[in-house]
Protein backbone atom coordinates (compact mmCIF):
# COMPACT_ATOMS: atom_id res chain seq x y z
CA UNK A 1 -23.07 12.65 -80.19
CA UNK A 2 -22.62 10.52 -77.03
CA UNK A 3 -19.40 9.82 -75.55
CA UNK A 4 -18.65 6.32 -75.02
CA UNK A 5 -17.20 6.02 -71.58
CA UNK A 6 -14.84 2.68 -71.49
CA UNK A 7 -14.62 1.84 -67.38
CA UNK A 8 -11.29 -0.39 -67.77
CA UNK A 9 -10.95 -3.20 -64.56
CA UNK A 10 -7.55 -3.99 -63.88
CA UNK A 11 -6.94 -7.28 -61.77
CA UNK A 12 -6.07 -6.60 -58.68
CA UNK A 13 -2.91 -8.37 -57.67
CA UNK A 14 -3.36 -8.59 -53.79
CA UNK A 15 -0.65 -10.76 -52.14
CA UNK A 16 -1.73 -12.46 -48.30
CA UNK A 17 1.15 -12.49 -45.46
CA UNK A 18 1.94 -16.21 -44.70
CA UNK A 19 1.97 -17.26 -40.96
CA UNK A 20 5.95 -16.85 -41.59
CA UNK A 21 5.29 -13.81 -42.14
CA UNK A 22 3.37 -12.64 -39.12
CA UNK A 23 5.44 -15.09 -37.03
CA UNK A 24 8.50 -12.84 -38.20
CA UNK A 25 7.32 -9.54 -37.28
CA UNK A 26 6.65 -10.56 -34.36
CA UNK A 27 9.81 -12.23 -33.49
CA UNK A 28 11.63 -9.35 -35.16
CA UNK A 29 9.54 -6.61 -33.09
CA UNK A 30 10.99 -4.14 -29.83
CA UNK A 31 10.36 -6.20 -26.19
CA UNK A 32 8.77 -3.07 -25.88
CA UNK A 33 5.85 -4.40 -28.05
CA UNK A 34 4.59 -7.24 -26.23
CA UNK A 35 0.94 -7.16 -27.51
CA UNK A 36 2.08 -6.22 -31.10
CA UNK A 37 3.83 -9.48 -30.53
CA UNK A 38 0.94 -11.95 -29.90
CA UNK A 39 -1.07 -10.20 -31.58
CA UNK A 40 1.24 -11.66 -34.70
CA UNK A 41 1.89 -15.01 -33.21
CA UNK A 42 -2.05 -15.53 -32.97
CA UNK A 43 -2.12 -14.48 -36.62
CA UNK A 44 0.36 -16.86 -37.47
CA UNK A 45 -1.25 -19.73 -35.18
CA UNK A 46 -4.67 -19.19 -37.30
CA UNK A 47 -3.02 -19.36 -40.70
CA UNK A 48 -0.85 -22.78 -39.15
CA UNK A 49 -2.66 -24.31 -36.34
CA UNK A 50 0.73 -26.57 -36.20
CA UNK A 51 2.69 -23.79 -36.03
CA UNK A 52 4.83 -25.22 -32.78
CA UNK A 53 7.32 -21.87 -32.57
CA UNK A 54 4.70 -19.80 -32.88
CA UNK A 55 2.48 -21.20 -29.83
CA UNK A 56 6.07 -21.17 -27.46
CA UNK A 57 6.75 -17.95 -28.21
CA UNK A 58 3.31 -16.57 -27.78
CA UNK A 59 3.28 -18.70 -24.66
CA UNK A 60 6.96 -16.47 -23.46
CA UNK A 61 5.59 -13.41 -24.36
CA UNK A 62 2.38 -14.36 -22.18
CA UNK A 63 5.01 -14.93 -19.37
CA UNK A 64 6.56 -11.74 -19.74
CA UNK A 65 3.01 -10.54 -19.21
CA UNK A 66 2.67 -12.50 -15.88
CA UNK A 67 -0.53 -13.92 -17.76
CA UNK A 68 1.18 -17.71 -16.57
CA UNK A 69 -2.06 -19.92 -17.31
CA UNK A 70 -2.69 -18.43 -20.52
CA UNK A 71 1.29 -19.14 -21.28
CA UNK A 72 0.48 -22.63 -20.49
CA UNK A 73 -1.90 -23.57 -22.30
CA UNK A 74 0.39 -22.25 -25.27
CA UNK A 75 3.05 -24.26 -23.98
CA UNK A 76 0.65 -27.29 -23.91
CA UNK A 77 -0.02 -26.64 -27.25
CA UNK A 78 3.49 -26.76 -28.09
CA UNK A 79 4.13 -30.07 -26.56
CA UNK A 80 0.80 -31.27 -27.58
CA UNK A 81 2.55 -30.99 -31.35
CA UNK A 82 5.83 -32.51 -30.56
CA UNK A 83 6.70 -34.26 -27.26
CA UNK A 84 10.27 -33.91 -27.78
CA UNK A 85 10.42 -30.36 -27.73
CA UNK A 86 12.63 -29.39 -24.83
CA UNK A 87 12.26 -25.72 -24.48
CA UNK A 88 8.39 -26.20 -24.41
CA UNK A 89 8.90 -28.31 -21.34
CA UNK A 90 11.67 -25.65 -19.50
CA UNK A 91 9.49 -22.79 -20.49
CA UNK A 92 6.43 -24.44 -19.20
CA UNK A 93 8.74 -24.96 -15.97
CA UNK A 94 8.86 -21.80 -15.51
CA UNK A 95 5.65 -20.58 -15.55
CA UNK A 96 4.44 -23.16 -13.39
CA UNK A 97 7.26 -21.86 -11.27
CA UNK A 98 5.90 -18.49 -11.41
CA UNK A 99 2.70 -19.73 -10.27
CA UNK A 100 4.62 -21.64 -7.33
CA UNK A 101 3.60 -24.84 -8.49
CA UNK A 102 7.33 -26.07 -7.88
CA UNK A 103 6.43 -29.81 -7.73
CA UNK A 104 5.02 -29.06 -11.44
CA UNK A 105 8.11 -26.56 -12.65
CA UNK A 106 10.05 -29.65 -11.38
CA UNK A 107 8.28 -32.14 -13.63
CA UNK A 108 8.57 -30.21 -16.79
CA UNK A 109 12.47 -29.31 -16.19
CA UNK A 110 13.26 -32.63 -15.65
CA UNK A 111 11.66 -33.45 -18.87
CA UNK A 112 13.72 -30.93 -21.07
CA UNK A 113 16.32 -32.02 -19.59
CA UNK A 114 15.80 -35.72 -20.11
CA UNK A 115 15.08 -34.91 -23.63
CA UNK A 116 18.85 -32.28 -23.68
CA UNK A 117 21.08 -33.59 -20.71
CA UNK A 118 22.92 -30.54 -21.87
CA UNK A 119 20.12 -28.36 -21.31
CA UNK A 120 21.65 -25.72 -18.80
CA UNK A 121 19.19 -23.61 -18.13
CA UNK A 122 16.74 -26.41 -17.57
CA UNK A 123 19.39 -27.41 -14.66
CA UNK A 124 19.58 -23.97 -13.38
CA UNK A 125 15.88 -23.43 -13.23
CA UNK A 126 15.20 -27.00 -11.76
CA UNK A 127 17.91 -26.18 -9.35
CA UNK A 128 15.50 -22.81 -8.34
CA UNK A 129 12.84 -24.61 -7.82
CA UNK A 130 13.93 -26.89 -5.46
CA UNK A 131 15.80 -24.37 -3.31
CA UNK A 132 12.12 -22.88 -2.75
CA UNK A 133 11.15 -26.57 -1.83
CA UNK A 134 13.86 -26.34 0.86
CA UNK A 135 15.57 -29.28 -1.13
CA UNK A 136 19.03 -28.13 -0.93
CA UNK A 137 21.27 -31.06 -1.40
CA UNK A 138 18.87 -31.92 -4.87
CA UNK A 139 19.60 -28.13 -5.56
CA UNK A 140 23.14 -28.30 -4.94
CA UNK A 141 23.40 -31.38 -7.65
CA UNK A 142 21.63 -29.01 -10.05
CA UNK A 143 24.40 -26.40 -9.75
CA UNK A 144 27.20 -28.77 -9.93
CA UNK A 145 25.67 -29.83 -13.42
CA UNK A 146 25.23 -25.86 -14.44
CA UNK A 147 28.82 -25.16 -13.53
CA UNK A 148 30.19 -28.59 -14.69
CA UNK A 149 28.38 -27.24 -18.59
CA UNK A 150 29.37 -23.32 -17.43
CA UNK A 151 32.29 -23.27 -15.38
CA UNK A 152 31.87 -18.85 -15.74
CA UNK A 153 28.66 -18.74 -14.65
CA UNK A 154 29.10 -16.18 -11.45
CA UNK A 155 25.15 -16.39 -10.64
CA UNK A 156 24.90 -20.65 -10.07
CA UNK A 157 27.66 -20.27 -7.70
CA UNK A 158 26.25 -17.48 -5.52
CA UNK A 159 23.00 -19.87 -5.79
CA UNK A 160 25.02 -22.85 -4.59
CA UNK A 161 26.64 -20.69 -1.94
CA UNK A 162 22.77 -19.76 -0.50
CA UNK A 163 22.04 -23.58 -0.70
CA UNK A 164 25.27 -24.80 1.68
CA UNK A 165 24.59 -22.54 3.59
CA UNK A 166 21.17 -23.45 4.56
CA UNK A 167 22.67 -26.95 5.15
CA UNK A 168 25.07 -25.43 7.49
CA UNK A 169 28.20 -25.93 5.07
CA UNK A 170 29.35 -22.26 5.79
CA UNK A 171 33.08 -22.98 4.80
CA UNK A 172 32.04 -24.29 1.42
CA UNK A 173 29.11 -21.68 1.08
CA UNK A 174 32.33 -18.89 1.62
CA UNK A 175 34.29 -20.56 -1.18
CA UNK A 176 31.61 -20.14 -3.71
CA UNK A 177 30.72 -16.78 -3.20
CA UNK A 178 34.68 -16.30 -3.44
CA UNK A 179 34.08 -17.86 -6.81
CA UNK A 180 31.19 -15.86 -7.56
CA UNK A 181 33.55 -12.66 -7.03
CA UNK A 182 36.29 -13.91 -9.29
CA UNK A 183 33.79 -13.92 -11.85
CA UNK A 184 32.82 -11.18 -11.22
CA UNK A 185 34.22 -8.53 -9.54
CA UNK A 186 31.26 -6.47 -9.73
CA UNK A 187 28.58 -9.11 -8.48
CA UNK A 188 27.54 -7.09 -5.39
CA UNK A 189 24.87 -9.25 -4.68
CA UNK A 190 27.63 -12.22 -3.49
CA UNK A 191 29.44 -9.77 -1.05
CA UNK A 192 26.15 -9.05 0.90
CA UNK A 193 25.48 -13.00 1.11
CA UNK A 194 28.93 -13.86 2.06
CA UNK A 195 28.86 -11.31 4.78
CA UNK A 196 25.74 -12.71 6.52
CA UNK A 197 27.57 -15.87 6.49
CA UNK A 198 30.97 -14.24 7.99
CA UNK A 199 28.44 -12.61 10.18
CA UNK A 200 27.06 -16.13 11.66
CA UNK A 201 30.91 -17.26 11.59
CA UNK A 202 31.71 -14.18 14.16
CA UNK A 203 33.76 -12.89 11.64
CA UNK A 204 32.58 -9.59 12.13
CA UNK A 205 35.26 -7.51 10.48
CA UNK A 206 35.30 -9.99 7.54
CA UNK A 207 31.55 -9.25 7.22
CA UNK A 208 31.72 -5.38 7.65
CA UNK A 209 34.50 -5.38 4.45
CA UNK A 210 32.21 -6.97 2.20
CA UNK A 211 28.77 -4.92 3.52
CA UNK A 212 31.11 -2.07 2.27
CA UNK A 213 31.53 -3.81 -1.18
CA UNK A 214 27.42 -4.32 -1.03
CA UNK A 215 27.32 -0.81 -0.45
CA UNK A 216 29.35 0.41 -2.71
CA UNK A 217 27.15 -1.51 -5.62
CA UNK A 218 23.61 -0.71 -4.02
CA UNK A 219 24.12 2.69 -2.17
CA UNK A 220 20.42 2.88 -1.68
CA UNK A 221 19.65 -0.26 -0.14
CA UNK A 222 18.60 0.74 3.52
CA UNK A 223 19.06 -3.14 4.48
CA UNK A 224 23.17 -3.26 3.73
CA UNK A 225 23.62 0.21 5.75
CA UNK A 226 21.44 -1.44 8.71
CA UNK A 227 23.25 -4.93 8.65
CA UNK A 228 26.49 -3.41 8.22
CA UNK A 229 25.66 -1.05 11.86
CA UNK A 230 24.50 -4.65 13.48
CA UNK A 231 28.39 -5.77 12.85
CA UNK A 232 29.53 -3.08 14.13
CA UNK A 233 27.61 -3.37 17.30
CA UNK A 234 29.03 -6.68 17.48
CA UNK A 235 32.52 -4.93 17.95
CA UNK A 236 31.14 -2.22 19.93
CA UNK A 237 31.61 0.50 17.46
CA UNK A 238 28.48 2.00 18.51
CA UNK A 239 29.54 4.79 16.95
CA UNK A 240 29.86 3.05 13.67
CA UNK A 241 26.88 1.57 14.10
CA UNK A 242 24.25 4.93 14.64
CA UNK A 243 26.40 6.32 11.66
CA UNK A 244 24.84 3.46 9.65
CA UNK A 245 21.20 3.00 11.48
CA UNK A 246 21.10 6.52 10.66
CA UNK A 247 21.99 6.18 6.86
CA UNK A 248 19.24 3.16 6.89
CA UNK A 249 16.81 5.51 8.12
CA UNK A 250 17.57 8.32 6.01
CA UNK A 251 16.92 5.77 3.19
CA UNK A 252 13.99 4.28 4.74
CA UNK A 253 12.21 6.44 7.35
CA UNK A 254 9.91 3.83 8.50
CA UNK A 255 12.97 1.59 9.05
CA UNK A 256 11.52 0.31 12.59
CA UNK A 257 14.61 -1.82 13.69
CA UNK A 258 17.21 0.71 12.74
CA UNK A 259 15.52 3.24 15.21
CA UNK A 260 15.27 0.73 17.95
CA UNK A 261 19.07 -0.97 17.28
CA UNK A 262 20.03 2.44 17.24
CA UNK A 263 18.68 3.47 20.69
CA UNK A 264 20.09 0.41 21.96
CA UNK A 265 23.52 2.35 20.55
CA UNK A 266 22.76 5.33 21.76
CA UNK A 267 22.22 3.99 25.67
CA UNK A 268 25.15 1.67 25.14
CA UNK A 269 26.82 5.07 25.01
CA UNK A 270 24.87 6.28 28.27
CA UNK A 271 23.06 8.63 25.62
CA UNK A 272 19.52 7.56 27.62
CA UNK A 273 17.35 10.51 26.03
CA UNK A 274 18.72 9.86 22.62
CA UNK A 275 17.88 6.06 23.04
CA UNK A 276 14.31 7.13 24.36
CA UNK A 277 13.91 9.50 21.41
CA UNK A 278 14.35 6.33 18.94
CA UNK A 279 12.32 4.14 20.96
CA UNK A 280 9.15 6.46 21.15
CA UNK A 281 9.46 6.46 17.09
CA UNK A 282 9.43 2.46 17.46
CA UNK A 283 6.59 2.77 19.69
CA UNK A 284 4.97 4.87 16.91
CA UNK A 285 5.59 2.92 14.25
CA UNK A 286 4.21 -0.28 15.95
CA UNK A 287 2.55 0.45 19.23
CA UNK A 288 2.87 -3.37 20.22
CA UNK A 289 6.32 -3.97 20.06
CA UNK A 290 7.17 -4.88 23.53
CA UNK A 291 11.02 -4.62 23.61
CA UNK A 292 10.71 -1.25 22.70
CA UNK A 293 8.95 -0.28 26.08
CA UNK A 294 10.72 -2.45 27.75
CA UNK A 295 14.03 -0.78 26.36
CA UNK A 296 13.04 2.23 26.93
CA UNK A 297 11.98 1.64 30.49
CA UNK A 298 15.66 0.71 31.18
CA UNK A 299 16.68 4.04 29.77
CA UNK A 300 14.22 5.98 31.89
CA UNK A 301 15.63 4.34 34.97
CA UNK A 302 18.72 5.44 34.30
CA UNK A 303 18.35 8.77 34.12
CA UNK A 304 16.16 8.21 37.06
CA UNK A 305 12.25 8.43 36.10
CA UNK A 306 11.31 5.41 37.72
CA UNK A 307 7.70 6.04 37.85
CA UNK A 308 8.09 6.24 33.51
CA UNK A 309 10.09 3.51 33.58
CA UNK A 310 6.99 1.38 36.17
CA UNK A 311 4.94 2.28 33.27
CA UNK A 312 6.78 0.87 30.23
CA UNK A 313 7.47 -2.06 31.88
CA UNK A 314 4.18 -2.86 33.29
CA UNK A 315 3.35 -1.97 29.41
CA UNK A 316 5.73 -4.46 28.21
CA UNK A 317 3.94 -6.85 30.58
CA UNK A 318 0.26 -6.34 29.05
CA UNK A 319 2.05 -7.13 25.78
CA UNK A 320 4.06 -10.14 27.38
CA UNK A 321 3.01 -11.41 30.28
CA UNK A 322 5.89 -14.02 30.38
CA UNK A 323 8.18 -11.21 29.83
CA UNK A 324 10.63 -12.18 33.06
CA UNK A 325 13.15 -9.29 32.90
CA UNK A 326 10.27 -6.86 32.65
CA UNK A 327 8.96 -7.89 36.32
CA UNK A 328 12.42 -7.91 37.41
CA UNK A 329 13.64 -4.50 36.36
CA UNK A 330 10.14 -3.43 37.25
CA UNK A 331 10.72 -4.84 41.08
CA UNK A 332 14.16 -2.73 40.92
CA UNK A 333 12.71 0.54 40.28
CA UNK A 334 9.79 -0.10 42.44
CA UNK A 335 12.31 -0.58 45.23
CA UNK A 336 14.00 2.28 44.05
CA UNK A 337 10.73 4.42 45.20
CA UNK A 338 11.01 2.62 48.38
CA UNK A 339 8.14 0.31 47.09
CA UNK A 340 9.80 -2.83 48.68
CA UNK A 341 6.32 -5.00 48.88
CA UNK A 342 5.78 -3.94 45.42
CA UNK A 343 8.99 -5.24 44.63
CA UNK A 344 9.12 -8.63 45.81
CA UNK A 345 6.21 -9.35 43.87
CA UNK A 346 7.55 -8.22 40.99
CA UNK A 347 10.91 -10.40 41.95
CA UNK A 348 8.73 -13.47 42.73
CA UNK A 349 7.04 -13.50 39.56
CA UNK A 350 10.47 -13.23 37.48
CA UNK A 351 11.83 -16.16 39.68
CA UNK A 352 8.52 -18.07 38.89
CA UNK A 353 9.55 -17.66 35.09
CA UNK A 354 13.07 -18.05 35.30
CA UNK A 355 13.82 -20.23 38.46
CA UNK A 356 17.42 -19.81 37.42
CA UNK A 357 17.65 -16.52 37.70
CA UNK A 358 20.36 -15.20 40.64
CA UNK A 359 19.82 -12.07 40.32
CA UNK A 360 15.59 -11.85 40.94
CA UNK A 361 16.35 -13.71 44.32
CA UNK A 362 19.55 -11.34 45.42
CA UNK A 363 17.03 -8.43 44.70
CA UNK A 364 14.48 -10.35 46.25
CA UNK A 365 16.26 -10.51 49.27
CA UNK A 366 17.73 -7.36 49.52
CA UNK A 367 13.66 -5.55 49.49
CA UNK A 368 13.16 -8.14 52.24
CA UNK A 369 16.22 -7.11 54.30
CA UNK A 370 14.65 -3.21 54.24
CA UNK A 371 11.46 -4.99 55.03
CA UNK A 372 13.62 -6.17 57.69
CA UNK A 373 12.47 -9.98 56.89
CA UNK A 374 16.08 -11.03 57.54
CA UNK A 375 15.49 -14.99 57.79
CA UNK A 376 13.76 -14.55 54.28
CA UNK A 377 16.65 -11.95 52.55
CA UNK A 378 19.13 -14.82 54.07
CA UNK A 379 17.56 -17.36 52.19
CA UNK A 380 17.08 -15.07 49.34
CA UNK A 381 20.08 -14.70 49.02
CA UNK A 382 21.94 -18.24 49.58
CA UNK A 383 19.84 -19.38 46.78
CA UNK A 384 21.04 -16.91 44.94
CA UNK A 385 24.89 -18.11 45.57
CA UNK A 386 23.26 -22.24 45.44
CA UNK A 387 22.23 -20.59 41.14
CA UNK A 388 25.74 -18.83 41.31
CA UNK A 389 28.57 -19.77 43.33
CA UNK A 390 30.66 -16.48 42.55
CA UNK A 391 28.36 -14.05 43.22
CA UNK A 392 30.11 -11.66 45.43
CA UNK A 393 27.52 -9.41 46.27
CA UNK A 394 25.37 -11.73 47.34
CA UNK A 395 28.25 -13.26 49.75
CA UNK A 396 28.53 -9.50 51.10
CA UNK A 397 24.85 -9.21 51.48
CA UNK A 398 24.47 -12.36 53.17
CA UNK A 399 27.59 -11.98 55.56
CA UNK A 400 26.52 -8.10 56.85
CA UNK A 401 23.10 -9.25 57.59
CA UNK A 402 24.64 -12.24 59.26
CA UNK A 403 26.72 -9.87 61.31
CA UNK A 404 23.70 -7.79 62.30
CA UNK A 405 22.02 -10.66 63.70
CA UNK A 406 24.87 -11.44 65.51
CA UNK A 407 24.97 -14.91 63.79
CA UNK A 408 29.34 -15.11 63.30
CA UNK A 409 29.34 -19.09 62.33
């Protein structure tokens, strides 16, 4: 006998996720999960083509993504649903910011805020965008409406601070990074602004103290160590200052300024060979920087290679041929090897870019006194006292080769 085989169907109770749903796991899901996350948005969006949250916050997670168009059109979407929704319009801002379109970011902040005069963010990022539009005052008026709404907020007053004091207000740009601080004491960021501005005030000390706080926060930035050696330098702690070019370096190896402020240190301190060791690493580092020749020509002359020294200056000169104190310290170690013709070219031409310049015609005059052109090194050098009427030396010159030529009036 057969068996009767019975194949029971059960219904099959299979419940669909609602566009809440997705939109939830998403929302609910690690930062760490970006495409998890629009994947979910988009799942939501194609259950509820109207679903307005859903097409912002695919459009910020798009942003996060630096994929700014694509976060626009989500944004558009957004808006495109309901007008009057204000974050659509600051978070379009922004990416229209981030695609430097800061005439656009400025449109859609105004917006949100005209639809949330509350809206601080919407102030602070309008007040971003035009800073980069070199509209300070209009940026400054955005920061007094972010700190009028958050009177804590530490970062809109270091912002402020950076606007006054591209419009020069360096007193008032001081007194908000002061507030900054207050806030907070840890903002290291507002002690490395408000020392370039103590820096520009000659306050050089003022500005070394609060490099130190920089520092202290960002011990790795190679820019704070080299800024902080420029003070010095300004107060002639040259010592200071290598300590710090040196820490830049050390931080930065391809630092090329530290090497070359710090070999102007070193032959401030009549350390010539250690200047021209940090000069010929300029000079490596960018063969076409002419100061860095002409620097190092100086040092070479004083230790006495003036043929090395001709060279780097007549290098400096293929670089810059308007380069005036090149031709002149070139003419002085030219007459150094006796090359006196040589010399008063290289005078004339210094005095043909800088007619002001005392000095080129003293010089001048002195290789035409050993050229014994006395009525030329007279004239030489009474235009010299004519550009500077205390020159003493050239008084001396003038007088002894007066003397020799018997001429006593």
């Amino acid at each position: 006998m057969k068996k009767l085989i019975i194949l029971m169907m059960f219904p099959c109770f299979c419940i669909g996720q609602t566009a809440e749903d997705y939109f939830n796991k998403a929302y609910n899901a690690s930062e760490k999960l970006l495409q998890f996350k629009i994947d979910n948005y988009t799942k939501a969006i194609e259950l509820n083509p109207n679903y307005i949250s859903a097409y912002n916050n695919r459009g910020n997670i798009k942003g996060k993504l630096e994929e700014y168009q694509d976060a626009i059109d989500d944004y558009n979407k957004a808006i495109n649903l309901n007008p009057d929704y204000s974050a659509a319009f600051n978070n379009r801002g922004f990416a229209k910011y981030s695609l430097k379109d800061y005439d656009g970011a400025i449109a859609d902040y105004t917006k949100a805020i005209e639809l949330d005069t509350k809206y601080v963010l919407a102030y602070y990022n309008r007040g971003k965008s035009k800073t980069d539009l070199e509209d300070f005052k209009g940026a400054i008026e955005d920061y007094n409406k972010v700190i009028e709404l958050d009177p804590k907020d530490a970062e809109t007053y270091n912002l402020r601070a950076d606007a006054k004091a591209n419009l020069e207000d360096y007193s008032g740009s001081i007194e908000d990074y002061t507030k900054a601080i207050e806030l907070d004491a840890n903002y290291g960021l507002a002690y490395y602004s408000r020392a370039g501005v103590k820096v520009y005030l000659e306050d050089f000390s003022g500005a070394i103290e609060d490099y130190t706080k920089a520092i202290g926060f960002y011990p790795l930035y190679a820019a704070t160590h080299y800024l902080r050696a420029n003070a010095k330098r300004d107060i002639q702690d040259y010592n200071g200052a290598i300590a710090d070019y040196s820490n830049a370096i050390d931080l930065e190896p391809e630092y090329t300024n530290a090497y070359y402020f710090r070999g102007k240190s070193k032959a401030d301190l009549e350390d010539y060979g250690g200047a021209i060791a940090d000069y010929n690493k300029v000079i490596e580092l960018d063969s076409e920087d002419s100061y860095a020749y002409y620097f190092r020509g100086i040092s070479k002359a004083n230790l006495e290679d003036f043929k090395g020294a001709i060279t780097d200056y007549t290098k400096t000169i293929e670089l810059d041929s308007e380069y005036a104190d090149a031709y002149y310290y070139r003419g002085i170690s030219k007459a150094d090897l006796e090359d006196f013709k040589g010399a008063i070219a290289d005078y004339t031409k210094a005095i043909e870019l800088d007619s002001q310049d005392a000095y080129a015609y003293y010089f001048r005059g002195i290789s035409k006194a050993d050229l014994q052109d006395f009525k030329g090194a007279i004239a030489d050098y009474t235009k010299a006292i004519d550009l500077d009427s205390e020159y003493a030396n050239a008084y001396y010159s003038r007088a002894e080769l007066k003397a020799d030529l018997e001429d006593f009036k």
